[in-house]
Protein backbone atom coordinates (compact mmCIF):
# COMPACT_ATOMS: atom_id res chain seq x y z
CA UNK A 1 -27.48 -4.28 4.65
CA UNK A 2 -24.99 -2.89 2.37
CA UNK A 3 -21.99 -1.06 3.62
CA UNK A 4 -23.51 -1.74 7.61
CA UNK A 5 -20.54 -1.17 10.02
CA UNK A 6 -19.57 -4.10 12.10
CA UNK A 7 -21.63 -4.95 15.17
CA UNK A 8 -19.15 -6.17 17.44
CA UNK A 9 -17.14 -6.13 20.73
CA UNK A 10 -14.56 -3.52 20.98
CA UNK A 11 -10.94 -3.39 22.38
CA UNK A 12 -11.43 0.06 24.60
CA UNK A 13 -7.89 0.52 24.42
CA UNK A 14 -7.17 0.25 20.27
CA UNK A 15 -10.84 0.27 19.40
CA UNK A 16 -10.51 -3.13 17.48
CA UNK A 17 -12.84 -5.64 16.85
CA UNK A 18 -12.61 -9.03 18.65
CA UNK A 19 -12.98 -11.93 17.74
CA UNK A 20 -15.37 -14.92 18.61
CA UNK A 21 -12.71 -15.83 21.73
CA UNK A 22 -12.54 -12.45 22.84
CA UNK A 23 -9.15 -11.60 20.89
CA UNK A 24 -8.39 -8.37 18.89
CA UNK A 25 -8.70 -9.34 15.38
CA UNK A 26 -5.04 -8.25 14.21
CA UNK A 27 -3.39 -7.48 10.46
CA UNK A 28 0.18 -7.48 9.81
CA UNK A 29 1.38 -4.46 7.45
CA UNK A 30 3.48 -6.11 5.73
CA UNK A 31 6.79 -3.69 4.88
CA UNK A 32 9.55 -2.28 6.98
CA UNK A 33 9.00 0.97 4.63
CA UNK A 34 8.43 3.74 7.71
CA UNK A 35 6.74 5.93 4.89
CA UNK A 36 4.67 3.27 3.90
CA UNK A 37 3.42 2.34 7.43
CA UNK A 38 2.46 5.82 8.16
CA UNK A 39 0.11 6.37 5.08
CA UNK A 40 -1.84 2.47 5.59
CA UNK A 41 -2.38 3.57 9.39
CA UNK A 42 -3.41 6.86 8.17
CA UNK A 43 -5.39 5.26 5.25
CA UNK A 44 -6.81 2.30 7.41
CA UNK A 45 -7.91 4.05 10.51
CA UNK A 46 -11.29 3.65 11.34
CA UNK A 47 -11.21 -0.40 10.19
CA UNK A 48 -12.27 -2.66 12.48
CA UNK A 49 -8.73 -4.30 12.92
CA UNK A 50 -5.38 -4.00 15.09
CA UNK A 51 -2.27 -3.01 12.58
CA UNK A 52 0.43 -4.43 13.51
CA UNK A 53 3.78 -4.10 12.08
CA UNK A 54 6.49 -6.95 11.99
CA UNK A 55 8.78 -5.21 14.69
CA UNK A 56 5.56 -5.42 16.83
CA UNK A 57 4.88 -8.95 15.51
CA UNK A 58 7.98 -10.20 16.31
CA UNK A 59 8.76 -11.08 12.27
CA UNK A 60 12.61 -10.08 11.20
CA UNK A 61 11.81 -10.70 7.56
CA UNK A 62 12.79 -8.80 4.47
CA UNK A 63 11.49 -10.76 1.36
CA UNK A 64 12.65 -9.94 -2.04
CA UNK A 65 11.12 -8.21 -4.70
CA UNK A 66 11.70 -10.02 -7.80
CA UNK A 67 8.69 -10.53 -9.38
CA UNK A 68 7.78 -8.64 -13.00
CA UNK A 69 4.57 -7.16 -12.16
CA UNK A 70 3.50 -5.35 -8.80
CA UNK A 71 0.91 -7.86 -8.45
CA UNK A 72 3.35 -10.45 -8.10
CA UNK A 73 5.69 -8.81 -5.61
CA UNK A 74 2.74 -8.14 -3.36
CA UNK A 75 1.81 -11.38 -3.58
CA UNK A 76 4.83 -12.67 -2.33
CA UNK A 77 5.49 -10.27 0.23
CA UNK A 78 1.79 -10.96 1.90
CA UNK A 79 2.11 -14.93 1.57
CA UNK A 80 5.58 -14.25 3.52
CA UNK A 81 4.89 -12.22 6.09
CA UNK A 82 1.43 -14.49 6.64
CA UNK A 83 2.47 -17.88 6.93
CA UNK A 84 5.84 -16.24 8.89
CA UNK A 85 3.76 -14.48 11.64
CA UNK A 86 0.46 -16.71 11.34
CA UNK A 87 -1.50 -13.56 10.94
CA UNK A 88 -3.67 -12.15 7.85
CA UNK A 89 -0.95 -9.39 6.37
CA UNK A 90 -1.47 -7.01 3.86
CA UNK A 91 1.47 -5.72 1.50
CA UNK A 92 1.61 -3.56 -1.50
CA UNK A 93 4.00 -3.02 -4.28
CA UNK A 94 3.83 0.44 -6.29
CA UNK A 95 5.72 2.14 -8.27
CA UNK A 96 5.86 5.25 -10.59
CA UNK A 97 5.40 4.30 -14.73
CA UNK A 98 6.49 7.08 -16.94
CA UNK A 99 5.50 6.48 -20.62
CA UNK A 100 8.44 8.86 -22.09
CA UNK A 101 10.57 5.75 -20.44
CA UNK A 102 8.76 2.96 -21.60
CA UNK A 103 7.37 2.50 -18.17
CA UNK A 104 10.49 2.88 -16.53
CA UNK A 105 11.15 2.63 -13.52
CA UNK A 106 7.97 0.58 -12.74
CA UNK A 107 8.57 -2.71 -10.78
CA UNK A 108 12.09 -1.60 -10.07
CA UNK A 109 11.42 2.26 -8.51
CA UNK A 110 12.54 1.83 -5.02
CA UNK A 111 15.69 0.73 -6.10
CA UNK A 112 15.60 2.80 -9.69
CA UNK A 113 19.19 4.09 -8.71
CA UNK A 114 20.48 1.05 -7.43
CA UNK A 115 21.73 -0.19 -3.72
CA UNK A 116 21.17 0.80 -0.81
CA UNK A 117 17.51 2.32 -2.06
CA UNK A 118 17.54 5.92 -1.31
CA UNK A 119 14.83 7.99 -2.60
CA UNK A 120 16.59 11.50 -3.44
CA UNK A 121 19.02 9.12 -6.13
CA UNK A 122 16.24 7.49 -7.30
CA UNK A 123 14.37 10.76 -8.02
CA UNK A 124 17.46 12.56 -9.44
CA UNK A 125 18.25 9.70 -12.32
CA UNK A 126 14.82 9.98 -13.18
CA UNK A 127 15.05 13.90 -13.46
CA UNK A 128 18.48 13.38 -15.44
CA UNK A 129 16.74 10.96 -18.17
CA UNK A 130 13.55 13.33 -18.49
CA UNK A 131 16.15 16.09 -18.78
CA UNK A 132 15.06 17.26 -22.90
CA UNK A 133 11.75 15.68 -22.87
CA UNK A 134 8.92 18.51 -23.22
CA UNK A 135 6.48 19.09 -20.63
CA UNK A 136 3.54 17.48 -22.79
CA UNK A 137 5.57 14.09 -23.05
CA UNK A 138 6.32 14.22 -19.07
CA UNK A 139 3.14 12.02 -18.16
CA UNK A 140 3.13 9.45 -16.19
CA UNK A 141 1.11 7.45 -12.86
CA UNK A 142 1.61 6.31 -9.73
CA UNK A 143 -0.04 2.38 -9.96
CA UNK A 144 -0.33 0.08 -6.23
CA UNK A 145 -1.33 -2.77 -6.00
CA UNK A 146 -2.06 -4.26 -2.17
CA UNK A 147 -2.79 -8.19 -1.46
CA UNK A 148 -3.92 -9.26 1.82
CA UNK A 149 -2.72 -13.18 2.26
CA UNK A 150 -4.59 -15.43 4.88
CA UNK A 151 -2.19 -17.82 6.54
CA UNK A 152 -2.91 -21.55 4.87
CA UNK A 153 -2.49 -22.91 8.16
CA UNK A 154 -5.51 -20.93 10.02
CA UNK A 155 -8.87 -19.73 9.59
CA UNK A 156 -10.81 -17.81 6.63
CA UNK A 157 -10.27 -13.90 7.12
CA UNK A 158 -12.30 -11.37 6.04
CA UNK A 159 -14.00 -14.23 3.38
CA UNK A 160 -10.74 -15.12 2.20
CA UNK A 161 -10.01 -19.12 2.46
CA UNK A 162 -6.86 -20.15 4.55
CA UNK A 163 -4.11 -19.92 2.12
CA UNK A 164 -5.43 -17.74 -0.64
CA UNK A 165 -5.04 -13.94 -1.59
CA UNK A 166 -7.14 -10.98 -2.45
CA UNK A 167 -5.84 -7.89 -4.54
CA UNK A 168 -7.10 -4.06 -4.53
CA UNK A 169 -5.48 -1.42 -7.18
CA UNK A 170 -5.62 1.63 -7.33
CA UNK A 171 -3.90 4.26 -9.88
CA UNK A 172 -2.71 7.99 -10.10
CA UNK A 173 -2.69 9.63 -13.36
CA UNK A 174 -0.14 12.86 -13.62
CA UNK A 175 3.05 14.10 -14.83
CA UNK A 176 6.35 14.48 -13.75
CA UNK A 177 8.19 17.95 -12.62
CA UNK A 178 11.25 19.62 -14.07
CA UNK A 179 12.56 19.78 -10.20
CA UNK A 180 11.94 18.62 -6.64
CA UNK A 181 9.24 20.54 -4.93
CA UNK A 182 7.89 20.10 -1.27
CA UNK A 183 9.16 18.51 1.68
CA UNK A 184 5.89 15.58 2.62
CA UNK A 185 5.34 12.39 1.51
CA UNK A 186 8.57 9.84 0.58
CA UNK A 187 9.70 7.97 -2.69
CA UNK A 188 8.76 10.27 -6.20
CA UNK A 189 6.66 12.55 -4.10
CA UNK A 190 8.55 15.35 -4.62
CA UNK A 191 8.87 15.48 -8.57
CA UNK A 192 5.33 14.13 -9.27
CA UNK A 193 2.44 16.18 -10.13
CA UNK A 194 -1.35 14.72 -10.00
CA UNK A 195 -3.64 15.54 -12.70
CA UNK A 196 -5.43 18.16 -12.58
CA UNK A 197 -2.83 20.01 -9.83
CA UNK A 198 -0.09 21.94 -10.07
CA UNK A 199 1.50 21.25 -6.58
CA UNK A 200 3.51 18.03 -6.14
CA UNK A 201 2.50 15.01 -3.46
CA UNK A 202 5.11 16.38 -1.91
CA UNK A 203 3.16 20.01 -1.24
CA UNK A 204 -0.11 18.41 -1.10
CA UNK A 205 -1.67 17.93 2.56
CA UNK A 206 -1.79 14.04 4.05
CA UNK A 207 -5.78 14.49 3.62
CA UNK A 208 -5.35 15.86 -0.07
CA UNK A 209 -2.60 13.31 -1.05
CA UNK A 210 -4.38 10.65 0.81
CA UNK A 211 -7.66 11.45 -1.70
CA UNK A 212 -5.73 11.47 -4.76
CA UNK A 213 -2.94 8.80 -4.60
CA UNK A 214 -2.68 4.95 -5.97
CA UNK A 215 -2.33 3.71 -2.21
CA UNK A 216 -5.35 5.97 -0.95
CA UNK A 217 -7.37 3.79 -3.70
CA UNK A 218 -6.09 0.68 -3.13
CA UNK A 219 -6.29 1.51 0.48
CA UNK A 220 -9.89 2.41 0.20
CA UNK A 221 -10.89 -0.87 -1.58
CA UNK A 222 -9.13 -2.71 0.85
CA UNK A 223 -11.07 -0.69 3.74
CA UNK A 224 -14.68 -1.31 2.20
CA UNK A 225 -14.06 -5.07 1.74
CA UNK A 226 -12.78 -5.83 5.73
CA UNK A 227 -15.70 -3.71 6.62
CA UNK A 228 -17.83 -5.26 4.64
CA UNK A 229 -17.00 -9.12 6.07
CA UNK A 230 -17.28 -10.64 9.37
CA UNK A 231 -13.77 -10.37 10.23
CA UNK A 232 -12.66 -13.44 12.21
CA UNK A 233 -15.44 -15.39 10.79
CA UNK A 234 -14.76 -16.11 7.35
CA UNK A 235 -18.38 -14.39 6.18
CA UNK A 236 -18.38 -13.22 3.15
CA UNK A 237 -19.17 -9.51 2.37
CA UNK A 238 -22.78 -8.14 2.19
């Protein structure tokens, strides 16, 4: 039936599901991004998987982001991290696209500021450029986009084919704030307002942010489509 939860054996201690040898079926998060990793756990609890990260996996890799679109980067960062580990790995790419900049910083917002990444510069340049553009110009969205890779040497996952990717987007309308507010989330948390609120990610609670946000919604797709296969078997979704 639609949406049925999996029906299978379950690792006591991490309450993962196993697969047809007994293992725990296990996905690499694919980012060293501490901020990152603690919103997909958050997000992805309750899926019938082991997250892993690559510390834990044993992976020292740090692939660059040079691709134009987020799509691309995730892409890249997923295919890495799978055929690197031999385990299915999931990595996103998002960014914040502010139409009074032409979609700036987009593709290039976790280093918007330059090297070494730091999000408080990054945040700041933005807030300098904005600096005489009125509050009904100031719009803007969060956009993820999250691709879970398959190693090509291994089996189907989650009715993906060895070697081949699936995407899941998700997208945050709002607007961006005349000054950092709040002291949660990471990245353009602080200085970005959601539609519709007039508290930042930033003062939002992890449940309300989580509800709202481009990588709760990409997260969410993501979530319905491994519950909805076999994993470990290569089924496809009912």
């Amino acid at each position: 039936m639609p949406g049925s939860p999996l029906r299978r054996p379950r690792d006591a201690r991490r309450g993962s599901a196993r697969d047809v040898e007994g293992h725990a079926v296990r996905l690499l998060i694919a980012t060293r991004n501490a901020g990152k990793v603690r919103e997909l756990r958050r997000l992805l609890a309750g899926v019938p998987v082991e997250l892993v990260t690559p510390d834990e996996a044993g992976v020292p890799l740090e692939p660059e982001e040079t691709g134009e679109t987020f799509a691309a980067n995730a892409e890249a960062k997923a295919r890495a991290f799978a055929d690197a580990s031999g385990l299915p790995a999931v990595a996103d790419d998002s960014g914040l696209v502010v139409d009074a900049l032409g979609g700036r910083p987009g593709v290039r917002s976790a280093r918007y500021a330059g090297e070494p990444r730091d999000d408080r510069r990054n945040w700041e340049k933005l807030l300098a450029e904005l600096r005489d553009v009125p509050a009904a110009s100031r719009t803007a969205r969060f956009e993820c986009v999250a691709a879970l890779a398959v190693p090509a040497a291994g089996p189907a996952f989650a009715a993906i084919p060895p070697g081949e990717v699936r995407f899941f987007r998700g997208t945050c309308e709002g607007r961006i704030g005349w000054a950092p507010r709040g002291a949660g989330g990471f990245g353009y948390d602080p200085v970005f307002l959601p539609a519709g609120r007039e508290a930042t990610f930033a003062e939002l609670p992890e449940e309300e942010k989580d509800a709202l946000s481009h990588r709760g919604a990409a997260a969410r797709s993501l979530a319905a489509w491994l519950r909805g296969a076999r994993v470990g078997t290569g089924a496809r979704p009912t």
